[in-house]
N, C-alpha and C. Protein backbone atom coordinates (compact mmCIF):
# COMPACT_ATOMS: atom_id res chain seq x y z
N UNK A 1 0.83 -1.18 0.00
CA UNK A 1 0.00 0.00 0.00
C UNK A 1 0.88 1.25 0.00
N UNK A 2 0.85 2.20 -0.85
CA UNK A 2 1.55 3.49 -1.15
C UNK A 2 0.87 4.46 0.01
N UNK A 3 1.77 4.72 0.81
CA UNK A 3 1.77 5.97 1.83
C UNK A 3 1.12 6.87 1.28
N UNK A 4 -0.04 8.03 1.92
CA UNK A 4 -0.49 9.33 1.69
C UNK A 4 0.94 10.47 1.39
N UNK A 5 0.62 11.23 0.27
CA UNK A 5 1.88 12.20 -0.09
C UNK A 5 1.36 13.35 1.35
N UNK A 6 2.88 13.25 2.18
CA UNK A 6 2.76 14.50 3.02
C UNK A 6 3.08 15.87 2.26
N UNK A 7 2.43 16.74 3.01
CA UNK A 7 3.08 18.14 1.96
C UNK A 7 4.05 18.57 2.35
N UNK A 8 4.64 20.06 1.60
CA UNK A 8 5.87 19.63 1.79
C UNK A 8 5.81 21.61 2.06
N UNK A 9 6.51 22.35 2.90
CA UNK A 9 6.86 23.18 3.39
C UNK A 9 7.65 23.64 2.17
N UNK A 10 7.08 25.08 1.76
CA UNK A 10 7.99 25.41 0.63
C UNK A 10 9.64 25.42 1.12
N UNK A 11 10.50 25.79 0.29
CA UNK A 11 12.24 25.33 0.30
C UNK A 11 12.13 26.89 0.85
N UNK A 12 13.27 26.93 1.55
CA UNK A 12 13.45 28.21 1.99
C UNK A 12 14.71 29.12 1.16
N UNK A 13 14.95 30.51 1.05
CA UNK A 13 15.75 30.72 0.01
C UNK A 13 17.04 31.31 1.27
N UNK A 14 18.37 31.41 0.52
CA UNK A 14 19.23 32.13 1.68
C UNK A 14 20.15 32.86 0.54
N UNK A 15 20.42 34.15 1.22
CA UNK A 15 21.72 34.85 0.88
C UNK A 15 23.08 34.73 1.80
N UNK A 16 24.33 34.51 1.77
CA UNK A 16 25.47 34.30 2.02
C UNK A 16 26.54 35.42 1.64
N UNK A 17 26.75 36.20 2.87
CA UNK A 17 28.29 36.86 2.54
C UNK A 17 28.96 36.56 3.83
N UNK A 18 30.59 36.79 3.09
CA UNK A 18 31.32 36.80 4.23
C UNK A 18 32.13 38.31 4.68
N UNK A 19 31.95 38.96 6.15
CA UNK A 19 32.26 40.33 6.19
C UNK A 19 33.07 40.07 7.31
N UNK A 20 34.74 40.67 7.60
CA UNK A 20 35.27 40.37 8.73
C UNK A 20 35.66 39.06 9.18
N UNK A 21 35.72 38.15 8.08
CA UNK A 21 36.44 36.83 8.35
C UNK A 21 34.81 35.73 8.74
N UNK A 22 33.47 36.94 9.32
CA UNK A 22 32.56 36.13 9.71
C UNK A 22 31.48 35.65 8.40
N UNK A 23 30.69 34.75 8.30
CA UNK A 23 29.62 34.10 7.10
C UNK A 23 28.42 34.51 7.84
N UNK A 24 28.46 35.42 7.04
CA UNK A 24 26.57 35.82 7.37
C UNK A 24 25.32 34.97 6.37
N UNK A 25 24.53 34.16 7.06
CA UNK A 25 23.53 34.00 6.01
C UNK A 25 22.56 34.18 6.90
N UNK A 26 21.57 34.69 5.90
CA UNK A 26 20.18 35.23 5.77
C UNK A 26 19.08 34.42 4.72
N UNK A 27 18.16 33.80 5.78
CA UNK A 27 17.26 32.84 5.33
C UNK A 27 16.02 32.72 5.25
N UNK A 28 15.15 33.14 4.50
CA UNK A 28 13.38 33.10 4.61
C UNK A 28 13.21 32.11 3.89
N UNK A 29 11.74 31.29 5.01
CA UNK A 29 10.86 30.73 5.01
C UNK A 29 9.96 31.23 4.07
N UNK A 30 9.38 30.86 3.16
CA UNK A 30 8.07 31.48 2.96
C UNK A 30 6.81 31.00 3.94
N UNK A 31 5.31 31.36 4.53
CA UNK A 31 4.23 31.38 5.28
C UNK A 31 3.38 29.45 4.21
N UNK A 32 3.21 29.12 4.98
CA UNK A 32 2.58 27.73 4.66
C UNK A 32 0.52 27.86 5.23
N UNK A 33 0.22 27.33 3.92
CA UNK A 33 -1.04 26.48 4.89
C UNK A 33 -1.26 24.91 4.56
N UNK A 34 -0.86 24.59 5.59
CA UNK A 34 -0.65 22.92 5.51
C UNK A 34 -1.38 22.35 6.05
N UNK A 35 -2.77 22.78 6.45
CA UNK A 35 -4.27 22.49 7.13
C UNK A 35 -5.25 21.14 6.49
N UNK A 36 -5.53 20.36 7.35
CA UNK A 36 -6.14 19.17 6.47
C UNK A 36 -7.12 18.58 7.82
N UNK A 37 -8.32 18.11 6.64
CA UNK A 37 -9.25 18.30 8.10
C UNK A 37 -9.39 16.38 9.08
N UNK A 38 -7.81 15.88 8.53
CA UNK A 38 -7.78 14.50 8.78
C UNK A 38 -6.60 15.04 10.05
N UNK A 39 -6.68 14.80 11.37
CA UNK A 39 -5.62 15.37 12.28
C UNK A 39 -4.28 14.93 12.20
N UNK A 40 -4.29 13.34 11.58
CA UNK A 40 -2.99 12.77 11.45
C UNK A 40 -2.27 13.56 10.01
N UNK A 41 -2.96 14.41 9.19
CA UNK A 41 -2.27 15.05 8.18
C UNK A 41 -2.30 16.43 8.36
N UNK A 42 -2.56 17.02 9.57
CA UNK A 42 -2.86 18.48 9.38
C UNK A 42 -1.37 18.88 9.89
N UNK A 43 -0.97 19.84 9.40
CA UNK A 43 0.50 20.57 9.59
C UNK A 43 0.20 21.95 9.80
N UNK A 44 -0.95 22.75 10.08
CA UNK A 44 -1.18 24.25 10.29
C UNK A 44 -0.48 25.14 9.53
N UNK A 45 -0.76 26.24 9.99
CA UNK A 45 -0.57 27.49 9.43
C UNK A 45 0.73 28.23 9.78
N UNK A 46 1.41 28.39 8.89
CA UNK A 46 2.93 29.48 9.54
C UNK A 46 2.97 30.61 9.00
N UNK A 47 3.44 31.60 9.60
CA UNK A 47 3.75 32.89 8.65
C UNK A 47 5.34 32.43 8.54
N UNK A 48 5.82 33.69 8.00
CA UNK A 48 7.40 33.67 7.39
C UNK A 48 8.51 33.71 8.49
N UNK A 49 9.41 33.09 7.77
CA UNK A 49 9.99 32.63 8.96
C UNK A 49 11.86 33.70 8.66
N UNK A 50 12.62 34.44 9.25
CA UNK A 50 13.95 35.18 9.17
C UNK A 50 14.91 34.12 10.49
N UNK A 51 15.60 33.70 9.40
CA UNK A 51 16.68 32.72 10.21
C UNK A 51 18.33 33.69 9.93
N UNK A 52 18.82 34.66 10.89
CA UNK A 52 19.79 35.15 10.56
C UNK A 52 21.24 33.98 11.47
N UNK A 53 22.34 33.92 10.70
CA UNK A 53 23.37 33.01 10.99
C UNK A 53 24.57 33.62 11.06
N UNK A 54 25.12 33.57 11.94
CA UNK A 54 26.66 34.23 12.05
C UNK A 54 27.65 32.85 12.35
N UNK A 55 28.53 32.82 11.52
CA UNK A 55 29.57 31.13 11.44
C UNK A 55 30.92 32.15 11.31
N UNK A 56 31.76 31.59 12.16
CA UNK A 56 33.47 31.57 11.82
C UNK A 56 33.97 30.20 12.80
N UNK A 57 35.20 29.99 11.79
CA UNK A 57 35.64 28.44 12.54
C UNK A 57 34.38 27.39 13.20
N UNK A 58 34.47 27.33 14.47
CA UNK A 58 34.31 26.07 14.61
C UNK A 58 32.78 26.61 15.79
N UNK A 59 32.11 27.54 15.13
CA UNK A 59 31.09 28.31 16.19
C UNK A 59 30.07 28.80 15.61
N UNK A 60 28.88 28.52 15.68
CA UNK A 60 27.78 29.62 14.70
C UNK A 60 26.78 30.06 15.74
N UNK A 61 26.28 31.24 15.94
CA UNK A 61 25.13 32.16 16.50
C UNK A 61 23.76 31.89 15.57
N UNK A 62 23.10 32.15 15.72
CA UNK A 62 21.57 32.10 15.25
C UNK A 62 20.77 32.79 16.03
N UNK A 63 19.71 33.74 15.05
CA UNK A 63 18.85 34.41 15.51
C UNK A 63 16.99 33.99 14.35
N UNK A 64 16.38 33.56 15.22
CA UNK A 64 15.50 32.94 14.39
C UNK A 64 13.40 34.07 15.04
N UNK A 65 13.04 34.53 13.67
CA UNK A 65 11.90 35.28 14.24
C UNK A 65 11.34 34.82 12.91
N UNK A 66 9.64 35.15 13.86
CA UNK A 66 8.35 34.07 13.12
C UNK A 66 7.98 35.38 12.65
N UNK A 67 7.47 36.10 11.23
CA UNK A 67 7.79 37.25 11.05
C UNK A 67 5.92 37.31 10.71
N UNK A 68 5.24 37.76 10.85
CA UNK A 68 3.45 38.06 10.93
C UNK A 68 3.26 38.77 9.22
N UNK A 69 3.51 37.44 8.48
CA UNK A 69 3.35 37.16 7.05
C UNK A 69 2.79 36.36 6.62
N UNK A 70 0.98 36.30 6.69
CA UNK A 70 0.80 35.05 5.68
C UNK A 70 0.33 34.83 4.19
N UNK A 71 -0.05 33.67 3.33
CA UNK A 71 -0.49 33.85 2.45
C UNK A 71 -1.91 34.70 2.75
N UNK A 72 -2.21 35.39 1.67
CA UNK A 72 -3.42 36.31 1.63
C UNK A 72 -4.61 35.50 2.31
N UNK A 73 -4.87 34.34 1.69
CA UNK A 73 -6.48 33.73 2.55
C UNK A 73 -6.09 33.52 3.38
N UNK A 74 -5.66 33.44 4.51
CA UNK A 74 -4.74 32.91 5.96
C UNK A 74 -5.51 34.50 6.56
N UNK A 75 -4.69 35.34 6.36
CA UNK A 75 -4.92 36.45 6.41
C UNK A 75 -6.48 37.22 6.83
N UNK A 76 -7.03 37.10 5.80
CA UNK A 76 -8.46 37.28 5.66
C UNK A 76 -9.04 36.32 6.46
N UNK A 77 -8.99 34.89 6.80
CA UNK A 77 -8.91 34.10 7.97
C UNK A 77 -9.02 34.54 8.99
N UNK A 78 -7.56 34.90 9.68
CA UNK A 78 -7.48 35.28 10.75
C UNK A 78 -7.87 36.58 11.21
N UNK A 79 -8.12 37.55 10.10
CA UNK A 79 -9.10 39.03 10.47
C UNK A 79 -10.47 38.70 11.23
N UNK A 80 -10.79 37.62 10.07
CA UNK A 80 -12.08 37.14 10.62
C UNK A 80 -12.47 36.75 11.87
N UNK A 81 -11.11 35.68 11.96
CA UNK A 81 -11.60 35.13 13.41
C UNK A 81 -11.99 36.29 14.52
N UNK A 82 -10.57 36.82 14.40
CA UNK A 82 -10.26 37.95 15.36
C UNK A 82 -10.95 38.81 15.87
N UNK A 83 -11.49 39.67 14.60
CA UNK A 83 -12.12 40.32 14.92
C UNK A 83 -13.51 40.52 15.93
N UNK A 84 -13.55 41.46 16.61
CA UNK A 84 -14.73 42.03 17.36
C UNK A 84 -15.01 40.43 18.48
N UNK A 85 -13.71 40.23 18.84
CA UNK A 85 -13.70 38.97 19.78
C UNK A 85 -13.45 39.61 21.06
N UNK A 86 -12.33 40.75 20.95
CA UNK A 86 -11.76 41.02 22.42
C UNK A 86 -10.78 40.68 22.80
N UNK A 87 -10.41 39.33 22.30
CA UNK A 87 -9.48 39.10 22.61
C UNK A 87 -8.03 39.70 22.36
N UNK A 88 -6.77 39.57 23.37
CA UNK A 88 -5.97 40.35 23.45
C UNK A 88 -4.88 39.87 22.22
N UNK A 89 -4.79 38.87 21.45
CA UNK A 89 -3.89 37.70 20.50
C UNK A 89 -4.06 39.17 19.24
N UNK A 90 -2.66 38.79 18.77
CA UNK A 90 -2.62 39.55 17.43
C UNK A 90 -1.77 38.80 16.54
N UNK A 91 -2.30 38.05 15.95
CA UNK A 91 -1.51 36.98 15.10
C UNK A 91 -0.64 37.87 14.01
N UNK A 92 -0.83 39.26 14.07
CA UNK A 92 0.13 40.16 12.76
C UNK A 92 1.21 40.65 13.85
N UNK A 93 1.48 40.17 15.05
CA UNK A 93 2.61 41.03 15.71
C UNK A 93 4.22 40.82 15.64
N UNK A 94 4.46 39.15 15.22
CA UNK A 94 5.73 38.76 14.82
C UNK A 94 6.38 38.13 16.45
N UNK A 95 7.08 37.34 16.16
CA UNK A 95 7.98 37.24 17.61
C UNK A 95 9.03 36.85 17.44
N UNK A 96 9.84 36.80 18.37
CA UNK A 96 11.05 36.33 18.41
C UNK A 96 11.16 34.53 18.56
N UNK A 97 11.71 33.94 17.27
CA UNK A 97 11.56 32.20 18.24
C UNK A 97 12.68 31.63 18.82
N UNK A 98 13.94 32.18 18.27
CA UNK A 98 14.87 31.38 19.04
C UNK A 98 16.74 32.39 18.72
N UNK A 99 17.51 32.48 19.75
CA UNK A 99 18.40 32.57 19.60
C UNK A 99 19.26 31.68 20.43
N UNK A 100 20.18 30.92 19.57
CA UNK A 100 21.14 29.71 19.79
C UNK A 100 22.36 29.58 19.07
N UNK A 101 23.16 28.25 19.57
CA UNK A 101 24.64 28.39 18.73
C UNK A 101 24.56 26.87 17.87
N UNK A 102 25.60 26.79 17.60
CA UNK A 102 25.81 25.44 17.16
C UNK A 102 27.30 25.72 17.41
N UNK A 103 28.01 24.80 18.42
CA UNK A 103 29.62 24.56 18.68
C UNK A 103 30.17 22.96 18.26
N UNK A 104 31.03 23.04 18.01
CA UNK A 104 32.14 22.22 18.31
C UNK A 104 32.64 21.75 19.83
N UNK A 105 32.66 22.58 20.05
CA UNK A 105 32.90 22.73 22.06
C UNK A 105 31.73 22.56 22.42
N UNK A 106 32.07 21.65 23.67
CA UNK A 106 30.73 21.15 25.03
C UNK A 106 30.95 22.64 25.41
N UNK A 107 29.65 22.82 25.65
CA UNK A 107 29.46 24.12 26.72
C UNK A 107 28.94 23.58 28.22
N UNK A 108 28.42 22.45 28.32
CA UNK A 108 28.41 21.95 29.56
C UNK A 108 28.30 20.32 30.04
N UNK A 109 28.72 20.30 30.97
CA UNK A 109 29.16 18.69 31.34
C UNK A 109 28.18 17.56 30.66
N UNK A 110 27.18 17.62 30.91
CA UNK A 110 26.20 16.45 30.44
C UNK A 110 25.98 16.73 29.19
N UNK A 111 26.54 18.04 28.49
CA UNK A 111 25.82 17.96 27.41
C UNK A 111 26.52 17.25 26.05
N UNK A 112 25.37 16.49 25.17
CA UNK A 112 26.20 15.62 24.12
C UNK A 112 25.52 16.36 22.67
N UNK A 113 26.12 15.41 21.65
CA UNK A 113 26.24 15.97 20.41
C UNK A 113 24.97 15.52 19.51
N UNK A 114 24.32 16.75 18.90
CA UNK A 114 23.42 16.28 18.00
C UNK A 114 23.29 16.04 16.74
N UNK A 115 22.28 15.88 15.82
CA UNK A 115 22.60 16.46 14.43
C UNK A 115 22.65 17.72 13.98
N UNK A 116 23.78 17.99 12.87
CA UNK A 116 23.50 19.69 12.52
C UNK A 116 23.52 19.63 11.39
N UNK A 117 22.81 20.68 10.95
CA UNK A 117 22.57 21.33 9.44
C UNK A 117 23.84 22.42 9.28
N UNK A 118 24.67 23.22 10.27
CA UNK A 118 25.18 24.48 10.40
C UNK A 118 26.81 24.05 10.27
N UNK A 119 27.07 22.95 10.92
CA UNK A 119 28.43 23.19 11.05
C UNK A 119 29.56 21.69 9.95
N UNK A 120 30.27 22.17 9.43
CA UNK A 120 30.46 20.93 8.58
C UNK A 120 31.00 19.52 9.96
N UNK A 121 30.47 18.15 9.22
CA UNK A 121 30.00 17.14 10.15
C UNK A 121 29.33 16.31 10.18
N UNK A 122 28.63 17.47 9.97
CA UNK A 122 27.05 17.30 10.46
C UNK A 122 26.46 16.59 12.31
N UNK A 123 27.31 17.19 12.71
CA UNK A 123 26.92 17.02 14.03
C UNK A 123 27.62 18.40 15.52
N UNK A 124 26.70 18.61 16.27
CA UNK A 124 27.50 19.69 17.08
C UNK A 124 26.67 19.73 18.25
N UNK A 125 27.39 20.42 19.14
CA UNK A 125 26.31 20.74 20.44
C UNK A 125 25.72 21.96 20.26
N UNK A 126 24.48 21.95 20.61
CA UNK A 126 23.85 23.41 20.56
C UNK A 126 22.88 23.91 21.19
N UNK A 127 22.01 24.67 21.76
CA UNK A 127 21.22 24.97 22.62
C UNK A 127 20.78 26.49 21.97
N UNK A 128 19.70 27.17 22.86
CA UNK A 128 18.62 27.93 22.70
C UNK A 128 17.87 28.65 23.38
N UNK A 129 17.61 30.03 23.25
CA UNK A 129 16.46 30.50 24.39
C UNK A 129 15.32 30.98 23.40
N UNK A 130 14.09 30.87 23.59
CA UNK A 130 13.07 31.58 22.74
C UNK A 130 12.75 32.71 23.86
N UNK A 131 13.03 32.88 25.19
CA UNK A 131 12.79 33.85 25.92
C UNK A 131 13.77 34.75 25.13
N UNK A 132 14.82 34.62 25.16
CA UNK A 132 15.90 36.04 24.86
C UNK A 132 15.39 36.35 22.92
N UNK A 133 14.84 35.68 22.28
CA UNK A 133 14.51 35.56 21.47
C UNK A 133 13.62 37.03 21.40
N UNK A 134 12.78 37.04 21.59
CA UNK A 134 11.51 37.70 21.80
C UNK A 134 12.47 39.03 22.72
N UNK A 135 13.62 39.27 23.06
CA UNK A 135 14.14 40.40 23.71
C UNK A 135 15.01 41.10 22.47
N UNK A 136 15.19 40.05 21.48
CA UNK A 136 16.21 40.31 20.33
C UNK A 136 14.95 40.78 19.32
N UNK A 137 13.96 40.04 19.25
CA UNK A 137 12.98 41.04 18.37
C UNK A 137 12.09 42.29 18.13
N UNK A 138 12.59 42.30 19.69
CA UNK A 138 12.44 44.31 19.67
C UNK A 138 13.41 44.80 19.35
N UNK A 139 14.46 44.42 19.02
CA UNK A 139 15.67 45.15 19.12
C UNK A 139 15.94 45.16 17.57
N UNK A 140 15.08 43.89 16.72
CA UNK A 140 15.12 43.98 15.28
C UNK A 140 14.40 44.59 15.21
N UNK A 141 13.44 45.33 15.54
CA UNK A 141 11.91 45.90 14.88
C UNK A 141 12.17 47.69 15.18
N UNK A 142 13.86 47.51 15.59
CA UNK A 142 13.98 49.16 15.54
C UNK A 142 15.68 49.09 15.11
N UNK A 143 15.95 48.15 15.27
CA UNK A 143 17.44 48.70 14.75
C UNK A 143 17.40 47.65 13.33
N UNK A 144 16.96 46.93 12.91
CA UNK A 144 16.88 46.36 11.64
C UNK A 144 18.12 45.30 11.62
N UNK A 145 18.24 44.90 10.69
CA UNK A 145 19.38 43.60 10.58
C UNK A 145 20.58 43.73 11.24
N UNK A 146 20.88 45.35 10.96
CA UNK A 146 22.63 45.49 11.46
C UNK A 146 22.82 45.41 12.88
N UNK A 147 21.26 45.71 13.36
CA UNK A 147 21.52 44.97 14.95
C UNK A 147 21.79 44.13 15.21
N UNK A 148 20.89 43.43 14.77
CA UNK A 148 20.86 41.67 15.07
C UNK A 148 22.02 41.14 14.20
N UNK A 149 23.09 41.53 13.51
CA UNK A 149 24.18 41.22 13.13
C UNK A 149 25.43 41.52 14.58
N UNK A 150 24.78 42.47 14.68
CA UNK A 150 25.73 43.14 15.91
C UNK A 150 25.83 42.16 17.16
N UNK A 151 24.55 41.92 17.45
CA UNK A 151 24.45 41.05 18.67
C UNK A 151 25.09 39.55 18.33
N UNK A 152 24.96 38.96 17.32
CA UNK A 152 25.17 38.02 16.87
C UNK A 152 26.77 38.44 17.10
N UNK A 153 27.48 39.29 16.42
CA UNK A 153 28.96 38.83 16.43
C UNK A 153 29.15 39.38 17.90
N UNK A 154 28.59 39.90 18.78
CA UNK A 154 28.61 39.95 20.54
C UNK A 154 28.63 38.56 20.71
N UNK A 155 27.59 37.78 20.21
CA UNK A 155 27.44 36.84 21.58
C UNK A 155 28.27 35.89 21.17
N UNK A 156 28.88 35.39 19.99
CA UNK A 156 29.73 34.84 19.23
C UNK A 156 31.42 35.12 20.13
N UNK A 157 31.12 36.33 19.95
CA UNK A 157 32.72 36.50 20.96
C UNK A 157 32.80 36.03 22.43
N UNK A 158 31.63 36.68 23.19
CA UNK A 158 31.39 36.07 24.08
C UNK A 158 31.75 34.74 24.66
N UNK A 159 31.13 33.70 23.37
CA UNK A 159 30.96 32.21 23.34
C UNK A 159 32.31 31.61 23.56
N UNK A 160 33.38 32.75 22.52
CA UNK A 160 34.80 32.25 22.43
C UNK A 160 35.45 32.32 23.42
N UNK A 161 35.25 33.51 24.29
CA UNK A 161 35.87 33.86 25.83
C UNK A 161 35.53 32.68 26.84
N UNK A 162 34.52 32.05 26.61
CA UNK A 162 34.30 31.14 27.71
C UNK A 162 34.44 29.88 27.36
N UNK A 163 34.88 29.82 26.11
CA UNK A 163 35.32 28.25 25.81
C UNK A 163 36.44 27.57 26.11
């Protein structure tokens, strides 16, 4: 019996430079509706997704925000719902989802090695806060990329001092 075709999350596109010895890439998601009214096939709704990456040697930073972009009927959707509800939810506000590394280096005793997409290997230790996340996306929503480039090669140095 031939498996149901799962869908498939459009490919995401990235730009790549290198400035200061560091590899910046910059990565959007495009917004999905992957909604199906069978629960074992439903994959929901995403808006767009900004995956910014800072890599030198053997260390990469990541700054990852869910950006309040969807396809147009999504959109008109969620006006609908929304509206004249009261409720306090604003599905157009954007958030911060994650800022994390991917190392070469244990950063702490128990911790072991996973799979990676980031570092050649394909395997590294890495970890995450979506709290500080959401502190870094105010900080994009007024200083724009060159912030969040900024912080990125901060916390990157940082990372190196304590390794």
């Amino acid at each position: 019996m031939t498996e149901p075709h799962k869908p498939q999350r459009p490919k995401p596109s990235s730009i790549t430079e290198t400035i200061n010895g560091f590899v910046r890439i910059l990565t959007m998601s495009a917004p999905f509706d992957l909604r199906n009214p069978n629960p074992n096939q439903n994959y929901g709704i995403h808006g767009m997704d900004l995956r910014m990456t800072l890599h030198k040697d053997d260390l990469a930073i990541h700054f990852v925000a869910s950006l309040p972009v969807y396809l147009p009927h999504v959109v008109e959707e969620l006006l609908q719902k929304h509206s004249g509800t009261g409720q306090s939810y604003n599905p157009f506000s954007g958030m911060g989802s994650d800022v994390g590394y991917h190392s070469l280096i244990q950063q702490y005793d128990s911790q072991e090695m996973d799979d990676c997409d980031v570092l050649a290997g394909g395997k590294c230790y890495n970890g995450g806060s979506a709290l500080q996340a959401d502190e870094w996306y105010a900080e994009f929503l007024t200083g724009g990329l060159d912030r969040i480039w900024e912080k990125l090669e901060e916390r990157w140095q940082e990372m190196c001092q304590t390794a």
